[in-house]
N, C-alpha and C. Protein backbone atom coordinates (compact mmCIF):
# COMPACT_ATOMS: atom_id res chain seq x y z
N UNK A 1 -51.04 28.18 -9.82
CA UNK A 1 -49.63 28.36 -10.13
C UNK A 1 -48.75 27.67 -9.09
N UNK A 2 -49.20 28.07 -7.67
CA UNK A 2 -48.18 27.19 -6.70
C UNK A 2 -48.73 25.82 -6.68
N UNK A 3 -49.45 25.59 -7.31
CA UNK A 3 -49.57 23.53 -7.26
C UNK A 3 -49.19 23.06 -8.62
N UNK A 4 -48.88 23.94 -9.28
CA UNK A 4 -48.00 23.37 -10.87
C UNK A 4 -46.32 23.31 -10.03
N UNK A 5 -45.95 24.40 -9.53
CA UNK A 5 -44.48 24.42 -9.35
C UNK A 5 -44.44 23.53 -8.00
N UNK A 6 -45.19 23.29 -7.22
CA UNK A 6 -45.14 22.45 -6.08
C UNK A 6 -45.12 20.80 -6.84
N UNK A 7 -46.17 20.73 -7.29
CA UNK A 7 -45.85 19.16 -8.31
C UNK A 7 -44.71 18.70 -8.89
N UNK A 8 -44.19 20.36 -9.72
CA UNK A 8 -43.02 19.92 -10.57
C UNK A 8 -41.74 19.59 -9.38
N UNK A 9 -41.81 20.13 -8.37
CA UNK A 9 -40.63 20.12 -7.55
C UNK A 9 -40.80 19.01 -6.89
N UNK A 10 -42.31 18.39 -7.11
CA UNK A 10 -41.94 17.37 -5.78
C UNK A 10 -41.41 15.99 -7.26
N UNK A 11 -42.27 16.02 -8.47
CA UNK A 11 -41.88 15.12 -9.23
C UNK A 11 -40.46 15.10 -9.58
N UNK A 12 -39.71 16.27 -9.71
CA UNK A 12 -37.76 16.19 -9.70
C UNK A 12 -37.15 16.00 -8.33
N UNK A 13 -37.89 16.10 -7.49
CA UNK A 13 -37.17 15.10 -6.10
C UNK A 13 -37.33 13.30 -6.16
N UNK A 14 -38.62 13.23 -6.38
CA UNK A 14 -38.77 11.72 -6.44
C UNK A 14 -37.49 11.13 -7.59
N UNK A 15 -37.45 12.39 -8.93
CA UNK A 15 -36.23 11.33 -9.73
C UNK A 15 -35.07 11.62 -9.73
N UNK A 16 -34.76 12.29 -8.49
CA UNK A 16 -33.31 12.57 -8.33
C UNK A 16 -33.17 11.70 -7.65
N UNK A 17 -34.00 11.42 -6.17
CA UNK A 17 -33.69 10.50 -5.04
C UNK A 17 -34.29 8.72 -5.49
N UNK A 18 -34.98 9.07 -6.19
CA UNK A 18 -36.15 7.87 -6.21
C UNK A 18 -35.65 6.61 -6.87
N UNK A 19 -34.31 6.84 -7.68
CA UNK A 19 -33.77 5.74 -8.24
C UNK A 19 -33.25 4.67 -7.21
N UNK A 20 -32.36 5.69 -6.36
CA UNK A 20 -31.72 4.98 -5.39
C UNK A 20 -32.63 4.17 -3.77
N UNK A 21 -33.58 4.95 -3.88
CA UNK A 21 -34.63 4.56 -2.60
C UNK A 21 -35.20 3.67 -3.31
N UNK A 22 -36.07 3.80 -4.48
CA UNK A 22 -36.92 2.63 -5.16
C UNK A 22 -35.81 1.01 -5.24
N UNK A 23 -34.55 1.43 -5.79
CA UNK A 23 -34.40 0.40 -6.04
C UNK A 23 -34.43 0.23 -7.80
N UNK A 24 -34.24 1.18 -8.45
CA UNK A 24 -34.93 0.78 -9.95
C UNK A 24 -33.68 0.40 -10.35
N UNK A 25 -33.20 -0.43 -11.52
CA UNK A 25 -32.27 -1.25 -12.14
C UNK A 25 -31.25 -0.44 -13.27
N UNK A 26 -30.66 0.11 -12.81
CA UNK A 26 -29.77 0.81 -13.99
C UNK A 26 -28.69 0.63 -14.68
N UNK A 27 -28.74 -1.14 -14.61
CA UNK A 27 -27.89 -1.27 -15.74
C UNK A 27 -25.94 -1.79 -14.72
N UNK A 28 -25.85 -1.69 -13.72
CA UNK A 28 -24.69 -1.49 -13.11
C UNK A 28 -23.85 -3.11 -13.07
N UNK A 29 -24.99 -3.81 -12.59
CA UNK A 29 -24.84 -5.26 -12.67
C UNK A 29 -24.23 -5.87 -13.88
N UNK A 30 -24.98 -5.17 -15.18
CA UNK A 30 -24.66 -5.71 -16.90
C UNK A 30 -23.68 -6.65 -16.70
N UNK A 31 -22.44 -6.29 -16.24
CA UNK A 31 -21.22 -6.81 -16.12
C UNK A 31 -21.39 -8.11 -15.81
N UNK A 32 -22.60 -9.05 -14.97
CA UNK A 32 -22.42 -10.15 -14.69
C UNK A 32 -22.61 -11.24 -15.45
N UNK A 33 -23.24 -10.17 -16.94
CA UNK A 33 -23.98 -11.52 -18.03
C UNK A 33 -22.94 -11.16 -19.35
N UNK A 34 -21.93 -10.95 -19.28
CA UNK A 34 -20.62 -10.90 -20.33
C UNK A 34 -20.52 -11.61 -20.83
N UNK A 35 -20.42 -11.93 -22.08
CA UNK A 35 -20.26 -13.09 -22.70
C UNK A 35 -19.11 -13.11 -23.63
N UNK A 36 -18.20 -14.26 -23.84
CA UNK A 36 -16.25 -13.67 -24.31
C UNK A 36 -16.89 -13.75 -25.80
N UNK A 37 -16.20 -12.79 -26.46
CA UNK A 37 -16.55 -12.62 -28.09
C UNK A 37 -15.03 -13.69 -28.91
N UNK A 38 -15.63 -13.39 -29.88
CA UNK A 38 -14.20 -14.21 -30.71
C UNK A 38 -13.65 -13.28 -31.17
N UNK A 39 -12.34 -13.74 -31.51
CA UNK A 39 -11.54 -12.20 -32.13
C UNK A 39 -12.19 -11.40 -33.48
N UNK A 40 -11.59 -10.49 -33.64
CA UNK A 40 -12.53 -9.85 -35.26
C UNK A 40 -11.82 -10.85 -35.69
N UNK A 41 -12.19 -10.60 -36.89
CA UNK A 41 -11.88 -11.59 -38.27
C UNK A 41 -12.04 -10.49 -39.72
N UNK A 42 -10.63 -10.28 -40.78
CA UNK A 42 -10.86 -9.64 -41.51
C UNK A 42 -11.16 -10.52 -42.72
N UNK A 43 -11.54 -9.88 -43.63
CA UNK A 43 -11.99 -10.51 -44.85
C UNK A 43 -10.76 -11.69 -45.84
N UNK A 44 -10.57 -12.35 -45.83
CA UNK A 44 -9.47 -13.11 -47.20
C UNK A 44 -8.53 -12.48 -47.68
N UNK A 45 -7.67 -12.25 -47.95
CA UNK A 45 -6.84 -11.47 -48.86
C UNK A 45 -6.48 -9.83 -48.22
N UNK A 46 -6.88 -9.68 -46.87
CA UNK A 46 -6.35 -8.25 -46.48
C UNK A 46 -5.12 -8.40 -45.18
N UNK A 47 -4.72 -7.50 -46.09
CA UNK A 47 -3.22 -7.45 -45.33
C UNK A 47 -3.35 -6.46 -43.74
N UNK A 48 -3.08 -7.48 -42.91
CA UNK A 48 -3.42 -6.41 -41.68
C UNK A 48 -2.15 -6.95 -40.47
N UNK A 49 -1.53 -5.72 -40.06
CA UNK A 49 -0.71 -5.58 -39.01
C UNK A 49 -1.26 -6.67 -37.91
N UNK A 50 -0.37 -7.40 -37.66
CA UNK A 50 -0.97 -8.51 -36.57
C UNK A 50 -1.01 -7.82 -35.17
N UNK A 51 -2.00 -7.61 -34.35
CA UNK A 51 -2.46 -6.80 -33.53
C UNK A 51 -2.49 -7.71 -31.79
N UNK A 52 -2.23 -7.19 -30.96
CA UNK A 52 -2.15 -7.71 -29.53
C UNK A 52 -2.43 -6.81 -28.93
N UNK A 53 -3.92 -7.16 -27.87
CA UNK A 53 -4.28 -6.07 -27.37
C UNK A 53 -3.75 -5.97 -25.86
N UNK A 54 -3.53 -4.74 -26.09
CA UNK A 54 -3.18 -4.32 -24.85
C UNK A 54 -3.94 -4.27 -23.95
N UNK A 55 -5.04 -5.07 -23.23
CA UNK A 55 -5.49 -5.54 -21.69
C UNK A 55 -6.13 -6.57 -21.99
N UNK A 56 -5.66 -7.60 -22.43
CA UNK A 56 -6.52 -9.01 -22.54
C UNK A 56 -7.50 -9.48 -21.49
N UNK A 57 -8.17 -9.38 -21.91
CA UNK A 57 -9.46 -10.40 -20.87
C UNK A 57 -8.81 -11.45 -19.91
N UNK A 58 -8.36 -11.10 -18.52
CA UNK A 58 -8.19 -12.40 -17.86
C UNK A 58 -8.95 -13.85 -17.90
N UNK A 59 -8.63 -15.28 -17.91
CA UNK A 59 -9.24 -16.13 -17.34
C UNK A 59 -9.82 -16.41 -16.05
N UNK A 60 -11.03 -16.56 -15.86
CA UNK A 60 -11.29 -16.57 -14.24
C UNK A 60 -11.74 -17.73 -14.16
N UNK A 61 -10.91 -18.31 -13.01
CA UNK A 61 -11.55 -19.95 -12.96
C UNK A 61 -13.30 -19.60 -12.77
N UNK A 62 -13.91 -20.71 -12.50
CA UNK A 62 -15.63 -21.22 -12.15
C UNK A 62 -15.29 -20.96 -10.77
N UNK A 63 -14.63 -21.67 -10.07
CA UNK A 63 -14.76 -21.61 -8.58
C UNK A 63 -14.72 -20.45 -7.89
N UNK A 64 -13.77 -19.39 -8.47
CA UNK A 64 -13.71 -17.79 -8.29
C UNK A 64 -14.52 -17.26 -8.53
N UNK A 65 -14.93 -17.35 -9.47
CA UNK A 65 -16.41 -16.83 -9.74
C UNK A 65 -17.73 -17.21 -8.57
N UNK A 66 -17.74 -18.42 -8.66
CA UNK A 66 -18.55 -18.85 -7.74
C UNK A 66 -18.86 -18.22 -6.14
N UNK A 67 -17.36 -18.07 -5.48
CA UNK A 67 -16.78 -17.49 -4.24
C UNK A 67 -16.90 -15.79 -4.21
N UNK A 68 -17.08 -15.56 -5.68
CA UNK A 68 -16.66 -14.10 -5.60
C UNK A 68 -17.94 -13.25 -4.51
N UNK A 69 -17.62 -12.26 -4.01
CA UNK A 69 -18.16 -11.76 -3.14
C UNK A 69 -19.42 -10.64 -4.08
N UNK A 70 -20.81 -10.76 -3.65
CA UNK A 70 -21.98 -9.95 -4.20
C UNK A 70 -22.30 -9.43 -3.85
N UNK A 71 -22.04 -8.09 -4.71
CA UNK A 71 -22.00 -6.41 -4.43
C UNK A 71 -23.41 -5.89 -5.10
N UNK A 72 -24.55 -6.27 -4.55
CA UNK A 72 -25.77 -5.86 -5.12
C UNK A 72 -26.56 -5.75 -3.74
N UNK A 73 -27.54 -4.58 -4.17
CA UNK A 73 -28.37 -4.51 -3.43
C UNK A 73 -29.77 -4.89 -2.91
N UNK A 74 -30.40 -5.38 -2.18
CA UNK A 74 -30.57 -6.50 -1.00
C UNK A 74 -32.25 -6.57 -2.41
N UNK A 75 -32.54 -5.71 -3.46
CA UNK A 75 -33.28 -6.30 -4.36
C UNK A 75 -32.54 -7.19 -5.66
N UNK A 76 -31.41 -7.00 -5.55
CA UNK A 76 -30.61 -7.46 -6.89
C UNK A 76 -30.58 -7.05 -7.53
N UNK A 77 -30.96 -6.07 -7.93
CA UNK A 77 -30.84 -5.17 -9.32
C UNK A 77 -29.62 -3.82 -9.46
N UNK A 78 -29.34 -3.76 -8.17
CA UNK A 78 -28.35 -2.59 -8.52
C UNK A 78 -26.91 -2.87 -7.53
N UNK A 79 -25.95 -2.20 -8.06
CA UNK A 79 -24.64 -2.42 -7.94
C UNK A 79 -24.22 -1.68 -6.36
N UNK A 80 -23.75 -2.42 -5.24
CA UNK A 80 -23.83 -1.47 -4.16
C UNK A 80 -22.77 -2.16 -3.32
N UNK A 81 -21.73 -1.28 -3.00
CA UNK A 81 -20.26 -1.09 -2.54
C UNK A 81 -20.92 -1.23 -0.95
N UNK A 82 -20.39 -2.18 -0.31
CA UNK A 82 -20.67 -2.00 1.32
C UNK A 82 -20.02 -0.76 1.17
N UNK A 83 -20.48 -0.71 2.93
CA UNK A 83 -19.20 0.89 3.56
C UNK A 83 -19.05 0.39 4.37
N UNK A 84 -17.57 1.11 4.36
CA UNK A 84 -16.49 0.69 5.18
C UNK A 84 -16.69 0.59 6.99
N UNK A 85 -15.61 0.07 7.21
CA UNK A 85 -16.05 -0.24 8.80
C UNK A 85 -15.20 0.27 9.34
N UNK A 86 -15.77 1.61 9.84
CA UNK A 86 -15.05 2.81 10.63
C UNK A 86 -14.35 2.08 12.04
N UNK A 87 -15.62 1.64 12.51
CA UNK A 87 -14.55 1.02 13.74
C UNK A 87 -13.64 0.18 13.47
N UNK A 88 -13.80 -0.87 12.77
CA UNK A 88 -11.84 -1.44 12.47
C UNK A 88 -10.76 -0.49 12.07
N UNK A 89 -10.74 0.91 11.31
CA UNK A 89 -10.12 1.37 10.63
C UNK A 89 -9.72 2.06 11.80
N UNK A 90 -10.72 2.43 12.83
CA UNK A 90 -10.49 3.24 13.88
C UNK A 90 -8.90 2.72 14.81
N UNK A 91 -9.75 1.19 15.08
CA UNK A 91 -9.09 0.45 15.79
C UNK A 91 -7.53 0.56 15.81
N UNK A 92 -7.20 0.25 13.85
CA UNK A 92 -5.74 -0.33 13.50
C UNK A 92 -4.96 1.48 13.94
N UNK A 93 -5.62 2.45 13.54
CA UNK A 93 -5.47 3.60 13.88
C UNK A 93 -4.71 3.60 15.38
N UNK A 94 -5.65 3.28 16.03
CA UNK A 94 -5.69 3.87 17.51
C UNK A 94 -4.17 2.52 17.89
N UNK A 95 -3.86 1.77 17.17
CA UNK A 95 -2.84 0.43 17.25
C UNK A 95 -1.75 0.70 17.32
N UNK A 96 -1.64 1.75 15.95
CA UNK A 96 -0.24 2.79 15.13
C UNK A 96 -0.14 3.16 16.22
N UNK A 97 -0.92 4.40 16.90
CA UNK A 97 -0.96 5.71 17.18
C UNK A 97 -0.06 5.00 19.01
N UNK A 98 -0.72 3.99 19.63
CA UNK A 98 -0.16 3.47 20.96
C UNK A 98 1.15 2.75 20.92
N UNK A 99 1.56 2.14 19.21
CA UNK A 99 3.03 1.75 19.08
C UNK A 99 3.64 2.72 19.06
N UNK A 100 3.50 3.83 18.15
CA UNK A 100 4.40 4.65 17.74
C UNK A 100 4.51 5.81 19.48
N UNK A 101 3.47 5.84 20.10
CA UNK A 101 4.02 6.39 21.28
C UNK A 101 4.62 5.96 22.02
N UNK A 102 4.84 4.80 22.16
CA UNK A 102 5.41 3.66 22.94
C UNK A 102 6.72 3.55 22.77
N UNK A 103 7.86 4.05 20.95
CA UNK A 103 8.71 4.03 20.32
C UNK A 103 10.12 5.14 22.02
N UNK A 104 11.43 4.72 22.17
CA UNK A 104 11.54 5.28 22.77
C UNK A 104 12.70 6.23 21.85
N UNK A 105 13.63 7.78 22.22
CA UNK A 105 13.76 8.50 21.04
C UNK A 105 15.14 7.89 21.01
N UNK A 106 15.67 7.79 19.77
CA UNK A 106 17.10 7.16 18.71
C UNK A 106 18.35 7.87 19.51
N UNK A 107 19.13 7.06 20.13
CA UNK A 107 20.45 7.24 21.01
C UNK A 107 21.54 6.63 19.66
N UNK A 108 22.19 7.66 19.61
CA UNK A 108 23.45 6.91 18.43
C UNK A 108 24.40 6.92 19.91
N UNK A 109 25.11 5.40 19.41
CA UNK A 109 25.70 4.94 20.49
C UNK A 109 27.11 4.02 19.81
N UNK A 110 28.07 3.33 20.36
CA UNK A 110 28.52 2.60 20.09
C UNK A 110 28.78 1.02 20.45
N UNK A 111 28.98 -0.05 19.77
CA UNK A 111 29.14 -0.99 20.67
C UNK A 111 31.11 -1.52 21.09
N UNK A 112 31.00 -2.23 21.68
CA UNK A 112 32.08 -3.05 22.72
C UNK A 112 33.37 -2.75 21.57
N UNK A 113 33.43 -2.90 20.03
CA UNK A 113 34.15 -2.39 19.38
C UNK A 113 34.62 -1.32 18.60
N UNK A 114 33.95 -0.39 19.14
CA UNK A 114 33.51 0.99 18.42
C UNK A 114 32.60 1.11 17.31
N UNK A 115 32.03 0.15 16.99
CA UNK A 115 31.06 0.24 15.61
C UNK A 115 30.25 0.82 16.09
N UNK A 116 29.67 2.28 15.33
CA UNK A 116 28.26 3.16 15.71
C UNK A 116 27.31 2.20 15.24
N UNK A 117 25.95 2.49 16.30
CA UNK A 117 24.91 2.26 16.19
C UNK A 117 23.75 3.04 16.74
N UNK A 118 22.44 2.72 16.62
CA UNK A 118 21.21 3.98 16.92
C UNK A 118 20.49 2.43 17.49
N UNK A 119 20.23 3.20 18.83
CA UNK A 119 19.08 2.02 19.93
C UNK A 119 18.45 2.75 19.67
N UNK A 120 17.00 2.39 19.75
CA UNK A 120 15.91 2.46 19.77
C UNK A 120 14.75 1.81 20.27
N UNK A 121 13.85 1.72 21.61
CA UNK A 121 13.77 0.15 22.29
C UNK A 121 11.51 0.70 21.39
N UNK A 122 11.32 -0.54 21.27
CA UNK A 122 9.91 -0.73 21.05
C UNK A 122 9.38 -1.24 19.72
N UNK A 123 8.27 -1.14 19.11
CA UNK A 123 8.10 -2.06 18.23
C UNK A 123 8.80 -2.38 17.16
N UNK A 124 9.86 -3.29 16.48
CA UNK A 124 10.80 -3.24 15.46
C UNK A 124 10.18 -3.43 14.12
N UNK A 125 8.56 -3.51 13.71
CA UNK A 125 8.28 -2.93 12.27
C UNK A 125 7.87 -1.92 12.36
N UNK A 126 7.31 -1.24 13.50
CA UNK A 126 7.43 0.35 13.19
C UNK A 126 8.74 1.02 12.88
N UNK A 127 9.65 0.77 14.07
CA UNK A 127 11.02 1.32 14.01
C UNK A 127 11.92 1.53 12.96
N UNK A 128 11.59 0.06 12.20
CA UNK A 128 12.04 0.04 10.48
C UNK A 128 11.08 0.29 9.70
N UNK A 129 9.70 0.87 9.70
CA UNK A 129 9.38 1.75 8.67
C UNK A 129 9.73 3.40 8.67
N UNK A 130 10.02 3.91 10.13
CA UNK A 130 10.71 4.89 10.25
C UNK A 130 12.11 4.69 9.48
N UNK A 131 12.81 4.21 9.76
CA UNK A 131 14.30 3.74 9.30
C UNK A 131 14.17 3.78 7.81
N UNK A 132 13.34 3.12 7.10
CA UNK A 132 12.72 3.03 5.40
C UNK A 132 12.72 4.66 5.00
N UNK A 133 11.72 5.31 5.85
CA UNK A 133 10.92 6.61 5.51
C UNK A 133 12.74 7.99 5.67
N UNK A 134 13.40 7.41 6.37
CA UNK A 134 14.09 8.45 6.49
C UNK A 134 15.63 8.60 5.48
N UNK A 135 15.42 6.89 5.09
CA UNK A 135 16.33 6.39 4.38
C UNK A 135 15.97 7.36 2.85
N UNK A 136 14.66 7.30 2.59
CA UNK A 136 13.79 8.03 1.63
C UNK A 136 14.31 9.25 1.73
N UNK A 137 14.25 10.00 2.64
CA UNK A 137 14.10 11.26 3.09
C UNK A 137 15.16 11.79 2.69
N UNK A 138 16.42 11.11 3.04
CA UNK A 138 18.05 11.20 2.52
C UNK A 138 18.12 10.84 1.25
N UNK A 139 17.19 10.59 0.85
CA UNK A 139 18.17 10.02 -0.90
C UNK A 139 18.72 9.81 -1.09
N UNK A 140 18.75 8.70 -0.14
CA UNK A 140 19.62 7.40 -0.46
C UNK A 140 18.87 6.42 -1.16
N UNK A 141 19.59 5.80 -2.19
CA UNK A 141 19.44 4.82 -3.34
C UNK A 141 19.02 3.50 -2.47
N UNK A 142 17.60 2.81 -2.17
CA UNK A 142 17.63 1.80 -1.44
C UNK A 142 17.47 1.16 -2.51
N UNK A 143 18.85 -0.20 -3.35
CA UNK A 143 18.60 -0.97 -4.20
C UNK A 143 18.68 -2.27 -4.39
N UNK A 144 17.80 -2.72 -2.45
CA UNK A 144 17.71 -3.78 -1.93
C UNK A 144 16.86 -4.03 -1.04
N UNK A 145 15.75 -5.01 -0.43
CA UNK A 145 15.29 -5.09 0.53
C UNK A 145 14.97 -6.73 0.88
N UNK A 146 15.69 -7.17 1.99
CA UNK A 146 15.34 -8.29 2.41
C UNK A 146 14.07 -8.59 3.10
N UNK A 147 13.18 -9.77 2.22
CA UNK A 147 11.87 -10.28 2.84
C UNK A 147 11.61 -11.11 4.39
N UNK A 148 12.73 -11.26 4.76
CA UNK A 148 12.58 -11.97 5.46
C UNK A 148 13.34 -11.78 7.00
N UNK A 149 14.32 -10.36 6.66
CA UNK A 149 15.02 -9.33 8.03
C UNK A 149 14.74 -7.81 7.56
N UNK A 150 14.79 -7.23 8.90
CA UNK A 150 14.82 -6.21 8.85
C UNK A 150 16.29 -5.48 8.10
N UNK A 151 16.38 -5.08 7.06
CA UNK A 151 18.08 -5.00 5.94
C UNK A 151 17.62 -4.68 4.32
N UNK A 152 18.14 -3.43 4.32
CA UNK A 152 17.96 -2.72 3.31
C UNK A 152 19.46 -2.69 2.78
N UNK A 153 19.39 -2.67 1.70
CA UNK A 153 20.70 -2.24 0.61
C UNK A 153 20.56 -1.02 0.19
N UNK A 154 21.28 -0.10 0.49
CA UNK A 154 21.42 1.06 0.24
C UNK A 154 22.74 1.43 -0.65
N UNK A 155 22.79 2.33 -1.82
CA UNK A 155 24.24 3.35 -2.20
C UNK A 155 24.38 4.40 -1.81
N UNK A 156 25.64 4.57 -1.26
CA UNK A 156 26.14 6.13 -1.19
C UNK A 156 27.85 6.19 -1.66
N UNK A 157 27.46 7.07 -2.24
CA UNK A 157 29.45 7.59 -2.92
C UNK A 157 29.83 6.28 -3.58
N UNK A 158 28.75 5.49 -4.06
CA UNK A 158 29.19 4.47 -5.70
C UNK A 158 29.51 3.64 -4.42
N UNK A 159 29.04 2.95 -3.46
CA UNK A 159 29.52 2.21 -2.78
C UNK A 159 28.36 1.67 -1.82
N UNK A 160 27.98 0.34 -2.16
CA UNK A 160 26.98 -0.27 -1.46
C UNK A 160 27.09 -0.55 0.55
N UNK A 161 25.81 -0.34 0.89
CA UNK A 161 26.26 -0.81 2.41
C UNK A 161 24.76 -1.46 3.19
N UNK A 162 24.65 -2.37 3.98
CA UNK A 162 23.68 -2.99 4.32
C UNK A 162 22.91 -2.27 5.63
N UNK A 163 22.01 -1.79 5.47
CA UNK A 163 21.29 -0.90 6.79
C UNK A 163 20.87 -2.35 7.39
N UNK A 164 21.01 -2.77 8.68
CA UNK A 164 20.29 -3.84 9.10
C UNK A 164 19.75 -3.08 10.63
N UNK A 165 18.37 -4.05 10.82
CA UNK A 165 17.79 -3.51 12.18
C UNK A 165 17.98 -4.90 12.70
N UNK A 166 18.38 -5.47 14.10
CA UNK A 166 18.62 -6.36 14.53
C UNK A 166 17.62 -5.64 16.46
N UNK A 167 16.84 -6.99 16.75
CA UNK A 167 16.36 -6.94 17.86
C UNK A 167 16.64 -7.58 18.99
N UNK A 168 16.63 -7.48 20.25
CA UNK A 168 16.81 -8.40 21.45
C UNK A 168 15.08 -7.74 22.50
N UNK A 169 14.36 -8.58 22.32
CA UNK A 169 13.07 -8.12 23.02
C UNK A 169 12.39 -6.62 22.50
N UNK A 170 12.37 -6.19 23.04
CA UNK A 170 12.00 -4.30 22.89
C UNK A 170 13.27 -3.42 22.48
N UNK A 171 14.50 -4.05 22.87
CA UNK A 171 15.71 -3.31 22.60
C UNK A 171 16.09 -3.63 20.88
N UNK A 172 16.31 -2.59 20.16
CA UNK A 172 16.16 -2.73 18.64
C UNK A 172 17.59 -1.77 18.63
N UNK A 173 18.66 -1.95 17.25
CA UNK A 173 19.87 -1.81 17.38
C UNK A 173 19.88 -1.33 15.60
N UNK A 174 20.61 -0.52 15.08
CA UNK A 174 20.51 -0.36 13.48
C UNK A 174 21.77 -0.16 13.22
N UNK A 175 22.28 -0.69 12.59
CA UNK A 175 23.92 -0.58 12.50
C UNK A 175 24.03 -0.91 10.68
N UNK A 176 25.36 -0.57 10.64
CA UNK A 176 25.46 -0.36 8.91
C UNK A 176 26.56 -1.58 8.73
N UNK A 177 26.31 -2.06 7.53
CA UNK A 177 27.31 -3.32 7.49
C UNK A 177 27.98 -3.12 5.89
N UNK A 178 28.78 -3.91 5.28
CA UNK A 178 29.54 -4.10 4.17
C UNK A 178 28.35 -5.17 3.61
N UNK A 179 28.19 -5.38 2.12
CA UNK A 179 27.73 -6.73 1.57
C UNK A 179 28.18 -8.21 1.79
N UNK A 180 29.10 -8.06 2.37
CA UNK A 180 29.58 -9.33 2.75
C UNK A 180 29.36 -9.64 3.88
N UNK A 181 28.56 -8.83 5.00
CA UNK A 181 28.15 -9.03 6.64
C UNK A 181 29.50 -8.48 7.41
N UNK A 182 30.23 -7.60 7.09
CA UNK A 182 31.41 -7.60 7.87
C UNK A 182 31.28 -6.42 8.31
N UNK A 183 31.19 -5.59 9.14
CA UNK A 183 31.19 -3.92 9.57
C UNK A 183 31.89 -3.13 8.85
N UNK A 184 30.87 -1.82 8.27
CA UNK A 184 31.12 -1.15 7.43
C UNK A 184 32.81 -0.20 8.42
N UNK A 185 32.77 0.22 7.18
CA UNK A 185 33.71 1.51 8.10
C UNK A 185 33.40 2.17 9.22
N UNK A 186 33.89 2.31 10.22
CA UNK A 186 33.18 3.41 11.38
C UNK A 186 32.95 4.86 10.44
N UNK A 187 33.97 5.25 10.56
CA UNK A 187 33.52 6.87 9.90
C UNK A 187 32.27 6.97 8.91
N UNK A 188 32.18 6.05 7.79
CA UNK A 188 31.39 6.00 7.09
C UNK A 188 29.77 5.57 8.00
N UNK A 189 29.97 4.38 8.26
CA UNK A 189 28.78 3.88 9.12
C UNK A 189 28.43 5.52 10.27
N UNK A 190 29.21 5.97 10.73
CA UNK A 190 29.03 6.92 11.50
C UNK A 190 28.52 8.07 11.01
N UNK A 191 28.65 8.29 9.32
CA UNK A 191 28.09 9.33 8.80
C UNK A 191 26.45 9.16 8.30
N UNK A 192 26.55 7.91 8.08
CA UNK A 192 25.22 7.04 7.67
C UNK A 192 24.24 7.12 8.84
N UNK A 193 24.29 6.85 10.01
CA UNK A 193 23.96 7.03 10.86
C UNK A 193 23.14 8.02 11.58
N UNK A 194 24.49 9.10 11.78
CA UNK A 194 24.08 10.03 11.95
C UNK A 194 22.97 11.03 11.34
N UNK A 195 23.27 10.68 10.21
CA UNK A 195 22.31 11.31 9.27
C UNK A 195 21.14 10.63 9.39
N UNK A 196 20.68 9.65 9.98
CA UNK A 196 19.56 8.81 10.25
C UNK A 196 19.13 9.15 11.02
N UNK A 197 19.74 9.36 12.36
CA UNK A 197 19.65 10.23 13.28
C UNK A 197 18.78 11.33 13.67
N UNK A 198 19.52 12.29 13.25
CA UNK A 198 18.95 13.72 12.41
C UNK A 198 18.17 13.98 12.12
N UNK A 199 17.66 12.98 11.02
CA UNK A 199 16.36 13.23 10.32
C UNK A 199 15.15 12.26 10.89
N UNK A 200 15.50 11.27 11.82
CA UNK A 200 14.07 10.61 12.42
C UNK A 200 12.85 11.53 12.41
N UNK A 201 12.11 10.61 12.17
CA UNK A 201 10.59 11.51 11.85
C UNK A 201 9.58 11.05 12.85
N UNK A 202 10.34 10.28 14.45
CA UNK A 202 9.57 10.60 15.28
C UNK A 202 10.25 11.33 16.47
């Protein structure tokens, strides 16, 4: 009796584990021998709703194909995802974690003409993803973002205004402007601000 149930247990370990240790072929790969079909085709004389499918088969050049990177395992037969590389992930981690301590805390200040502004000295794409995240936070309407400066378009009270982050070395400056580049209102810019302020999330 205990070498029937000892057999049976060791034969449902081998095929629970044994696919993946052996190596046996289950089909995962299929995907690489696809071959493009032609559209259906209805019979002569039938009236049919002209149809567009909703996820068309991309074109993939030859050369992409060629380049594409092979996710099989080291027999070829089965489908196998590297894993990930803890230490880079660690790394960019430990990258954040020494900028963002490095960040020094948001002084609302003014400059030489009274226009409010928030210094902030240290890395200026962290500083403006804080600035993004808090802009969020306020619900404020951001219904702009420049690719190429740190300057978000924001609404408040039916009235557009330009968040810009402007840098000099480590010293980083956020001040609120009009669409036309001209300084927003103080009071207003000062309420904008402040409220930026306030809610920093470091």
């Amino acid at each position: 009796m205990q070498l029937r149930f000892g057999l049976a247990l060791t034969l449902s370990t081998l095929s629970l584990v044994g696919c993946n240790s052996i190596g046996i072929n289950n089909g995962s790969l299929d995907y690489k021998n696809t071959t493009t079909l032609e559209p259906l085709k209805y019979p002569e004389g039938t009236i049919v709703r002209p149809a567009t499918p909703l996820y068309p088969a991309p074109v993939v050049d030859a050369l992409a194909l060629e380049n594409a990177p092979d996710y099989a395992n080291k027999a070829g037969n089965r489908f196998d995802l590297p894993r990930p590389e803890v230490a880079k992930f660690a790394s960019q981690a430990e990258q954040m974690t020494d900028a963002t301590a490095s960040l020094s805390p948001p002084q609302l200040l003014t400059d030489g003409n009274g226009n409010p502004l928030i210094k902030i000295n240290g890395n200026s794409a962290i500083i403006w993803q804080y600035a993004l995240a808090t802009l969020s936070s306020l619900n404020h309407q951001v219904i702009g973002q420049s690719k190429n400066a740190y300057e978000a378009t924001v609404k408040s009270d039916n009235q557009s205004y330009v968040i810009r982050l402007t840098s000099v070395g480590s010293s980083n400056n956020i001040a609120v402007f009009n669409v036309d580049n001209s300084f927003a209102d103080k009071a207003k810019a000062s309420e904008l601000l402040t409220q930026i302020y306030q809610n920093w999330p470091a």
